[in-house]
N, C-alpha and C. Protein backbone atom coordinates (compact mmCIF):
# COMPACT_ATOMS: atom_id res chain seq x y z
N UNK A 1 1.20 -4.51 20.03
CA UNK A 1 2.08 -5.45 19.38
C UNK A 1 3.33 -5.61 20.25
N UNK A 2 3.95 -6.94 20.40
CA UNK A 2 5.30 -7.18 21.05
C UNK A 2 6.14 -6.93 20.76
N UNK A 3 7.41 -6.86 21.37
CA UNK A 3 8.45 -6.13 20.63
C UNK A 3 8.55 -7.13 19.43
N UNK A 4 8.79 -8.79 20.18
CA UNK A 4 9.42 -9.34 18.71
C UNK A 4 8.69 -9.56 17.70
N UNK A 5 6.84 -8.97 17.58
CA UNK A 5 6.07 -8.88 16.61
C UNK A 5 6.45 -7.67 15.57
N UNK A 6 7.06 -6.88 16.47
CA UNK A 6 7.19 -5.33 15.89
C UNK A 6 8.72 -5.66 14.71
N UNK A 7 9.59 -6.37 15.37
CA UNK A 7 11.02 -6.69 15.11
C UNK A 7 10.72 -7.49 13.37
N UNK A 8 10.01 -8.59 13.87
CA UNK A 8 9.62 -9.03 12.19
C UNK A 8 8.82 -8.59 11.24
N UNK A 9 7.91 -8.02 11.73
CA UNK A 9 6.80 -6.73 10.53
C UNK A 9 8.22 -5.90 10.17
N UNK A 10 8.84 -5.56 10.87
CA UNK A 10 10.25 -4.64 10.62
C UNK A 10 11.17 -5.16 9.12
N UNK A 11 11.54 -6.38 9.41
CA UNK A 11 12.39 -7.52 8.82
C UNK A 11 11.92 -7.59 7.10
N UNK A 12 10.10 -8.36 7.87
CA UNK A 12 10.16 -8.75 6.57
C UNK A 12 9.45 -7.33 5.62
N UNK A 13 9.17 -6.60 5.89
CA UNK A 13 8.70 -5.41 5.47
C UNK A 13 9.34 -5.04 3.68
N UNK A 14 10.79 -5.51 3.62
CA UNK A 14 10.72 -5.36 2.26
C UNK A 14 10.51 -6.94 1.63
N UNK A 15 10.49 -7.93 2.20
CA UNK A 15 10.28 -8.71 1.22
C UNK A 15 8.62 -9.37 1.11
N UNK A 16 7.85 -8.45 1.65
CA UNK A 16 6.45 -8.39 1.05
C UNK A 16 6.20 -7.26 -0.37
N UNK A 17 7.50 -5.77 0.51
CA UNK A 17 7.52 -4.92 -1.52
C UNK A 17 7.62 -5.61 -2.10
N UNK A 18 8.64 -6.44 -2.13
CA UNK A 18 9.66 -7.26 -3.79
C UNK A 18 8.18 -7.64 -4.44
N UNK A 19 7.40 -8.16 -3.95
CA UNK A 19 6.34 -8.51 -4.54
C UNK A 19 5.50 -7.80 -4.94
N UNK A 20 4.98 -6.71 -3.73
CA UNK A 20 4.00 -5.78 -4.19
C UNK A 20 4.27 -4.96 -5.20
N UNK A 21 5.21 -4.72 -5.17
CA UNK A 21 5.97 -3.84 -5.96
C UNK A 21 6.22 -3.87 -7.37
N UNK A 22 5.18 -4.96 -7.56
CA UNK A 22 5.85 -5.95 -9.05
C UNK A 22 4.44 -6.43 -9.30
N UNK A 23 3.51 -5.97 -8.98
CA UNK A 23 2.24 -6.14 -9.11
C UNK A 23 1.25 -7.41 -8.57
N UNK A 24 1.86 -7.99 -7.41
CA UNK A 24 1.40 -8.49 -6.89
C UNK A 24 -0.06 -7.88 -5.20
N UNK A 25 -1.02 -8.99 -5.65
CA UNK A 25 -1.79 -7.88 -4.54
C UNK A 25 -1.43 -9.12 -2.99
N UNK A 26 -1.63 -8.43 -1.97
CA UNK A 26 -1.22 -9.22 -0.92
C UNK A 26 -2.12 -9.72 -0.48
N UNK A 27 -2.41 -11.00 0.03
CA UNK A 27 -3.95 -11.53 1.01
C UNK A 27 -3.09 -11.53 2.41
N UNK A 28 -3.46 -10.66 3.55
CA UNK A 28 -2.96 -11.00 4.68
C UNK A 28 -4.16 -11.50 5.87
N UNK A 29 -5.39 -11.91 5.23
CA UNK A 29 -6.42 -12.62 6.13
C UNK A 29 -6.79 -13.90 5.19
N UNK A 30 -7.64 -14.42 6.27
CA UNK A 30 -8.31 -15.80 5.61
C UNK A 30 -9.31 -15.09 4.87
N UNK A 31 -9.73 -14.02 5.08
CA UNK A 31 -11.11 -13.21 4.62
C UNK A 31 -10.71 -12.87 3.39
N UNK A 32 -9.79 -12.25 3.22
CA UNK A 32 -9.17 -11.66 1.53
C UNK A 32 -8.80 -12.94 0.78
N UNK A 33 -8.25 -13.70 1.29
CA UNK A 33 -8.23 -15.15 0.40
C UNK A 33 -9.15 -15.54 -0.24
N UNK A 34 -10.57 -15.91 0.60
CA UNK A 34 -11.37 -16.42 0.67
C UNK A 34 -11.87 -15.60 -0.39
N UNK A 35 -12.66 -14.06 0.08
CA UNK A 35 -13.21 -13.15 -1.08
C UNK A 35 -12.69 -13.26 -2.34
N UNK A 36 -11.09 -13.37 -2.55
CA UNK A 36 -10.64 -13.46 -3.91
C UNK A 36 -10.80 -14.63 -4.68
N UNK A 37 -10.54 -16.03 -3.79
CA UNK A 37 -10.43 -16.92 -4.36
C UNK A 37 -11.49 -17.37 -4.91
N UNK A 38 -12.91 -17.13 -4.04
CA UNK A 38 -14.50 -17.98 -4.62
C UNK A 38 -14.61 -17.15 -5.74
N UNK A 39 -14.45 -15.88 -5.95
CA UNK A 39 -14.82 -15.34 -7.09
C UNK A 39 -13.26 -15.30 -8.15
N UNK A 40 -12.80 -15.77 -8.00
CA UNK A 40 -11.81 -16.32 -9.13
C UNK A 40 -12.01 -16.34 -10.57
N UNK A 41 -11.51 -15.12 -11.31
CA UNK A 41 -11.94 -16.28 -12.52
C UNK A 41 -10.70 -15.97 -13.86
N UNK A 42 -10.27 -17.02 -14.50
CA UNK A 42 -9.39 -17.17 -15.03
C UNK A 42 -8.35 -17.55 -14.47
N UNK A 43 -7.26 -16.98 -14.96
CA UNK A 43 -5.44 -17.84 -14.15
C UNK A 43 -5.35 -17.10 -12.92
N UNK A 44 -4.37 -17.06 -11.90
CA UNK A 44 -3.81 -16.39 -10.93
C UNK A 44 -2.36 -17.43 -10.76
N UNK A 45 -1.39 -16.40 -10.27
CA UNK A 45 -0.26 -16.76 -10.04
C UNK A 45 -0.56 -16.40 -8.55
N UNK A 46 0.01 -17.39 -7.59
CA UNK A 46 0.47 -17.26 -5.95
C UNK A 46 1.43 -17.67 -5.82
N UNK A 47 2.08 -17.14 -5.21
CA UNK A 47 3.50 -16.76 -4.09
C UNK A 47 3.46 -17.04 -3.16
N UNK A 48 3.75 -18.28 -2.39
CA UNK A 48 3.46 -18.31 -0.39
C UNK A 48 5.00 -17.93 -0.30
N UNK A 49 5.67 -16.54 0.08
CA UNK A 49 6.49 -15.85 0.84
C UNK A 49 6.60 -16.47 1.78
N UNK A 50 8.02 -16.40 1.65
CA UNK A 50 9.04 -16.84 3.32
C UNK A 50 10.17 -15.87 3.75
N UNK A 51 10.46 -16.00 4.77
CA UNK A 51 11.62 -14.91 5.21
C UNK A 51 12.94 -15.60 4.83
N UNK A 52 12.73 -16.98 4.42
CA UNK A 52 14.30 -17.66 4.18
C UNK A 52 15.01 -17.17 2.90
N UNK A 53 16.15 -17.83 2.71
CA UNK A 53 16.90 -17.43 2.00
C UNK A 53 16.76 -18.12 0.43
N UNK A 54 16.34 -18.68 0.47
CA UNK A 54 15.56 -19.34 -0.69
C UNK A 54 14.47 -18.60 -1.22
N UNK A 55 13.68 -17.95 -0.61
CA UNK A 55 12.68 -17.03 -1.03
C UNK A 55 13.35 -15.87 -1.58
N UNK A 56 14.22 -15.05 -0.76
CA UNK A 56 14.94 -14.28 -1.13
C UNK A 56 15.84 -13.93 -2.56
N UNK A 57 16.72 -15.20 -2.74
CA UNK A 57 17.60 -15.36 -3.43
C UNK A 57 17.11 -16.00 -4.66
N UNK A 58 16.08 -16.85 -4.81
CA UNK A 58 15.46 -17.98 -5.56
C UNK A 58 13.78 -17.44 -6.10
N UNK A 59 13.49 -17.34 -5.29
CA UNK A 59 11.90 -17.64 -5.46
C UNK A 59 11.53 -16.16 -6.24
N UNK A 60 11.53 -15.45 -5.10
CA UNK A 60 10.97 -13.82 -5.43
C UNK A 60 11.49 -13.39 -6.82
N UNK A 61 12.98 -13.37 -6.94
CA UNK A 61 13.60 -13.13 -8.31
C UNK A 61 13.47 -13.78 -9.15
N UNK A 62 13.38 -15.05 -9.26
CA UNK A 62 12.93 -16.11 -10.43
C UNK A 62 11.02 -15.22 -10.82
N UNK A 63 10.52 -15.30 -10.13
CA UNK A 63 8.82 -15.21 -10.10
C UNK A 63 8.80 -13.73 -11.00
N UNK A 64 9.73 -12.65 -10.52
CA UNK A 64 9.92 -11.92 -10.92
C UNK A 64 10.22 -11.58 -12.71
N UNK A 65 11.11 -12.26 -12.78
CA UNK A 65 12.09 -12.18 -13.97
C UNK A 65 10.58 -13.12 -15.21
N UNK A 66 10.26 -14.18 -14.51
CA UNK A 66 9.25 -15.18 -15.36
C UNK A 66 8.00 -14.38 -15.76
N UNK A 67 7.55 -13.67 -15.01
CA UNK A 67 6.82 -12.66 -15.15
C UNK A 67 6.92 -11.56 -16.55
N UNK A 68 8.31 -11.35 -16.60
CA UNK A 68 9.20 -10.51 -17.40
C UNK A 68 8.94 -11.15 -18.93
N UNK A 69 9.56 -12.35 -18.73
CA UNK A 69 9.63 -13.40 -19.67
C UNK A 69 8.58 -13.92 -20.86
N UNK A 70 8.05 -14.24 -19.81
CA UNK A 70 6.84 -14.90 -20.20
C UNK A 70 5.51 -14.27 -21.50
N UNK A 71 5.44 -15.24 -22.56
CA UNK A 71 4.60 -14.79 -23.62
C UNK A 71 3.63 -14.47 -23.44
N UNK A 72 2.58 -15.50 -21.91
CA UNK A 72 1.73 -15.55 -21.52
C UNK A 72 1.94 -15.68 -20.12
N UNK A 73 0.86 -14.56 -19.51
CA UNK A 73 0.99 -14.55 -18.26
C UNK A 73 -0.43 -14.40 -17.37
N UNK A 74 -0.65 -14.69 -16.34
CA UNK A 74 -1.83 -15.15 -15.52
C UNK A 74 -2.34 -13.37 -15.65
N UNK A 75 -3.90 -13.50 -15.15
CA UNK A 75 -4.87 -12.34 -14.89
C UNK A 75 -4.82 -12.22 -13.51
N UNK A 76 -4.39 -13.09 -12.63
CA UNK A 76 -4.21 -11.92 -10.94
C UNK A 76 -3.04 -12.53 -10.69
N UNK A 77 -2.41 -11.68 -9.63
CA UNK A 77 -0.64 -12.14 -8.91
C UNK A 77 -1.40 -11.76 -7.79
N UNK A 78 -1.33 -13.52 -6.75
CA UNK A 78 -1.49 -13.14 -5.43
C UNK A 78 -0.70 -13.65 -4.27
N UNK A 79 0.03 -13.20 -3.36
CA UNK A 79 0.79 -13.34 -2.39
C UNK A 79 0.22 -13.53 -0.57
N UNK A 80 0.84 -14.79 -0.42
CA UNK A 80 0.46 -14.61 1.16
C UNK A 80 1.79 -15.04 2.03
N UNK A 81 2.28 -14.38 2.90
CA UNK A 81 3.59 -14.66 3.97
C UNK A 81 3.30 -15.90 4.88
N UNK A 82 3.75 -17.41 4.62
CA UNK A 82 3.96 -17.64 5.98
C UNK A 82 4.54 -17.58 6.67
N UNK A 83 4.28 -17.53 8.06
CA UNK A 83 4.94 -17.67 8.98
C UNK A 83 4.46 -16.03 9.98
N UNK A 84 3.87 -15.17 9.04
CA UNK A 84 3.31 -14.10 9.00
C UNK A 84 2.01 -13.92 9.27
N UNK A 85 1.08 -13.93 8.04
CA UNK A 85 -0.03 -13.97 7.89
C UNK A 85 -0.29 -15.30 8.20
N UNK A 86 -0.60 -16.64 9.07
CA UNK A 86 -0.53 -17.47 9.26
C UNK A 86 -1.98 -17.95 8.67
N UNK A 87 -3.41 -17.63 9.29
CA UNK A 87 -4.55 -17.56 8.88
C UNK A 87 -4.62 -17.48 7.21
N UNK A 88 -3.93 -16.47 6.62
CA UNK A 88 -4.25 -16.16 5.08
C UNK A 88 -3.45 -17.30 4.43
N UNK A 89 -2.22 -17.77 5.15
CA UNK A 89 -1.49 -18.88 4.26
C UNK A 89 -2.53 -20.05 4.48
N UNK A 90 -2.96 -20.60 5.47
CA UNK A 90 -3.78 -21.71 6.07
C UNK A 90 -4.90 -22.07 5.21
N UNK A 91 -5.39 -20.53 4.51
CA UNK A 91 -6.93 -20.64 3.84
C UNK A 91 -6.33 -20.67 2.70
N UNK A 92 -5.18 -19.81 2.15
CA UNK A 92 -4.72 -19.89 0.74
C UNK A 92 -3.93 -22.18 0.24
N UNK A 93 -3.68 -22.62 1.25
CA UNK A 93 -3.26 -24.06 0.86
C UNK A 93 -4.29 -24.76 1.54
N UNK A 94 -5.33 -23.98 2.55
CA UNK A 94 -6.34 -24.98 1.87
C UNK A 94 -6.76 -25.22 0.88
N UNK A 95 -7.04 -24.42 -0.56
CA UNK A 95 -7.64 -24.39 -2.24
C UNK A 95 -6.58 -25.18 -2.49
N UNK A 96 -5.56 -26.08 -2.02
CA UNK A 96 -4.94 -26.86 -2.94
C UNK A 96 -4.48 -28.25 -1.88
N UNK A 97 -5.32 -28.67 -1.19
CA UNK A 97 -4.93 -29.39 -0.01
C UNK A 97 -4.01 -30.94 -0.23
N UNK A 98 -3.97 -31.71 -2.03
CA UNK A 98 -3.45 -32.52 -2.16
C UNK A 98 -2.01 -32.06 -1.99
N UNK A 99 -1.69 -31.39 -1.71
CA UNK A 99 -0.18 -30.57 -2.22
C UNK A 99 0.03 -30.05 -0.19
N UNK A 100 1.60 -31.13 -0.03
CA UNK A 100 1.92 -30.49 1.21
C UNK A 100 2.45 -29.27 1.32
N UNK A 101 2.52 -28.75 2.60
CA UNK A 101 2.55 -27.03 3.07
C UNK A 101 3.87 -26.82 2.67
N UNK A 102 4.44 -26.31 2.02
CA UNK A 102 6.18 -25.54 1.98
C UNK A 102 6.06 -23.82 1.52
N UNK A 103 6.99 -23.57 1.91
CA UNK A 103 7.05 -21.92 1.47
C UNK A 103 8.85 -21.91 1.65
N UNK A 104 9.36 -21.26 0.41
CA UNK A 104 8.55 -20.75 -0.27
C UNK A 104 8.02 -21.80 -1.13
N UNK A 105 7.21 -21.53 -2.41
CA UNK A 105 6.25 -22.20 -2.99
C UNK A 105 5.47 -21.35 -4.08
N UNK A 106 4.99 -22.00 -5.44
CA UNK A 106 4.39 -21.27 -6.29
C UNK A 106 3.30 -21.86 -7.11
N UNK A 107 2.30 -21.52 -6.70
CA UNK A 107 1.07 -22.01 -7.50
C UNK A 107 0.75 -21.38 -8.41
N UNK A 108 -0.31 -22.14 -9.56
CA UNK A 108 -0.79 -21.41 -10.72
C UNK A 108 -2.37 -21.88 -10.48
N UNK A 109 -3.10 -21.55 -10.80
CA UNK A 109 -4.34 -21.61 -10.65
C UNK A 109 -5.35 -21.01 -11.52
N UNK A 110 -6.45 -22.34 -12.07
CA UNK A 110 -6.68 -21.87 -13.25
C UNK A 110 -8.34 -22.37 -13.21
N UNK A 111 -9.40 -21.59 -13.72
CA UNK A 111 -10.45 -22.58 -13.89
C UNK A 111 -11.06 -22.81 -12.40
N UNK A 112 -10.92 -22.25 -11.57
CA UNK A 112 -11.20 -22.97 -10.38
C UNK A 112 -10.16 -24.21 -9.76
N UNK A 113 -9.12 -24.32 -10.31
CA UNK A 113 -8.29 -25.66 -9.86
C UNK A 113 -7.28 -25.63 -9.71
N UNK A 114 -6.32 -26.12 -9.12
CA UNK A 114 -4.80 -25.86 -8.85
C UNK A 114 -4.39 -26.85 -10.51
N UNK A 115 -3.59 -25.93 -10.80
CA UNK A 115 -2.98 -26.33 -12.63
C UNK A 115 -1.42 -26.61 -12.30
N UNK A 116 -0.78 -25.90 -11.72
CA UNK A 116 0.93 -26.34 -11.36
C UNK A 116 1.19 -25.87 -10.13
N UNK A 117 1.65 -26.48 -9.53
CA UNK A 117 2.71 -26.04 -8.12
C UNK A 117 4.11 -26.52 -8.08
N UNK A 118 4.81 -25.54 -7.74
CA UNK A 118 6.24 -25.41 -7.74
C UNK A 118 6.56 -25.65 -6.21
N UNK A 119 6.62 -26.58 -5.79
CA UNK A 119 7.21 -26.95 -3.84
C UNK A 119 8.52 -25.99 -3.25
N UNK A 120 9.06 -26.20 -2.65
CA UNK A 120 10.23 -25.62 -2.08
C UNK A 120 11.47 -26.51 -2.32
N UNK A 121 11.01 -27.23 -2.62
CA UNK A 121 12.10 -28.90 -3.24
C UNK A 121 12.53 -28.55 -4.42
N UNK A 122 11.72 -27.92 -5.42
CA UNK A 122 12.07 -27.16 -6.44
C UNK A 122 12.11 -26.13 -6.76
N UNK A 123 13.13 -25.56 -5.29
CA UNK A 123 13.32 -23.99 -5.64
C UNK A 123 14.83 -23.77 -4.91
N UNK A 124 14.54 -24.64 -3.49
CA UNK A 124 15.80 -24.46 -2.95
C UNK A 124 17.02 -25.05 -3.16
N UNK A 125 17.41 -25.79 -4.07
CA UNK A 125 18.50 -26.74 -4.92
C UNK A 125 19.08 -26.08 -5.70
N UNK A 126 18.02 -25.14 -6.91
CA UNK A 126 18.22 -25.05 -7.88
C UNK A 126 18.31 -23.95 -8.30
N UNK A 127 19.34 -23.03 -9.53
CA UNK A 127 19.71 -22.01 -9.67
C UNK A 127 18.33 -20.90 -9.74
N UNK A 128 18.50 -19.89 -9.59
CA UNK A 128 17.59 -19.08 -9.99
C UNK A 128 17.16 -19.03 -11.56
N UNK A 129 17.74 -19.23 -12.76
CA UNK A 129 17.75 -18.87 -14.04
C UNK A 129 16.59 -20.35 -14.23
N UNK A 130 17.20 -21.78 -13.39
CA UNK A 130 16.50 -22.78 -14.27
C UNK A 130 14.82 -22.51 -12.97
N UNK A 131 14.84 -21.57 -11.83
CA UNK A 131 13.43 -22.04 -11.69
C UNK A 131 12.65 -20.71 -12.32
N UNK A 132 13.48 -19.51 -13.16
CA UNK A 132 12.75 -18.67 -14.08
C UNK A 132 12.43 -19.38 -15.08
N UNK A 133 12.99 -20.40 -15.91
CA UNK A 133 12.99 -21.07 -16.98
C UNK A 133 11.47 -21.96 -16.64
N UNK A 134 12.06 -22.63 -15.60
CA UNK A 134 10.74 -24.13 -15.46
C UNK A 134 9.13 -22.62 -15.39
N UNK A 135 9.42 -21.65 -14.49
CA UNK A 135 8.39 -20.51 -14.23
C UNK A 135 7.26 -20.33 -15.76
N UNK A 136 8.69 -19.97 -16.38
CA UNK A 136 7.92 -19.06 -17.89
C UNK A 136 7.32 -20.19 -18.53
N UNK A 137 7.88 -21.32 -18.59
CA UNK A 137 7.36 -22.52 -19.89
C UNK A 137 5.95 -23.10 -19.17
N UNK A 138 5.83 -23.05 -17.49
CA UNK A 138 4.74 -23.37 -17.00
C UNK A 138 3.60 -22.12 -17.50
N UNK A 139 4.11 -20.63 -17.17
CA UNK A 139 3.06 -19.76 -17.58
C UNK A 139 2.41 -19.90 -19.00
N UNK A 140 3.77 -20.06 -19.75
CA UNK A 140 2.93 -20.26 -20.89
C UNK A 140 2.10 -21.16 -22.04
N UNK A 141 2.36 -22.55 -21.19
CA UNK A 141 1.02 -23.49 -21.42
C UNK A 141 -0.04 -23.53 -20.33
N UNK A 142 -0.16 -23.13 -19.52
CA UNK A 142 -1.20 -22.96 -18.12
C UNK A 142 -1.87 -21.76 -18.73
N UNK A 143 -1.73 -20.52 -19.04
CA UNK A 143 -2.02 -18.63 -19.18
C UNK A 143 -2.12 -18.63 -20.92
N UNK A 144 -2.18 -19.61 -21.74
CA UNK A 144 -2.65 -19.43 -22.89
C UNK A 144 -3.88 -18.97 -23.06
């Protein structure tokens, strides 16, 4: 590994915990995507992780807290880094290809089908409390 490969596994190293850590499982290949996604069944919440500050400040903690919140909540939490895992993000937004690439970003997925996505347009504007809010009211007509 290069140094500056070594420098960002370094970096982002806790903000793949924030997630794991909170019961999210990680896909860092196209292969774990793939395995999880064909056999899918019921809701899943995904996370496409970013190193920005919007992910940080916005995304991760909102996802977090909605999680908390929420009456109803999805049967898998799955996470992929772009910019990182490049391959696992690539195969994870292929399963939703009408929907352009942003991270961060939050899908719900239900049935075999993409049910809501949250862009980066509606994350990086807006307070953390209203994208926990828009989070929970999506979980809980999508995860009924």
């Amino acid at each position: 590994m290069n140094a500056y490969d070594e420098y960002m596994k370094g970096i982002v190293k806790p903000m793949r915990e924030e997630l794991a850590q909170n019961g999210f499982t990680e896909l860092t290949t196209a292969e774990d995507v793939e395995a999880r996604m064909k056999t899918l069944e019921g809701t899943a919440l995904v996370v496409i992780n970013s190193v920005c500050g919007c992910a940080a400040g916005l995304a991760r903690p909102a996802v977090r807290e909605a999680l908390e919140e929420a009456e109803h909540t999805p049967n898998h939490l799955f996470t992929v880094f772009a910019g990182q895992d490049k391959e696992a993000t690539a195969m994870m937004r292929d399963y939703f290809p009408e929907v352009p690439p942003s991270s961060p970003s939050i899908a719900l997925w239900k049935d075999g089908a993409l049910a809501y996505f949250i862009p980066r347009e509606q994350i990086e504007n807006f307070e953390m409390g209203q994208i926990k809010d828009h989070l929970s009211e999506v979980l809980d007509q999508v995860c009924k």
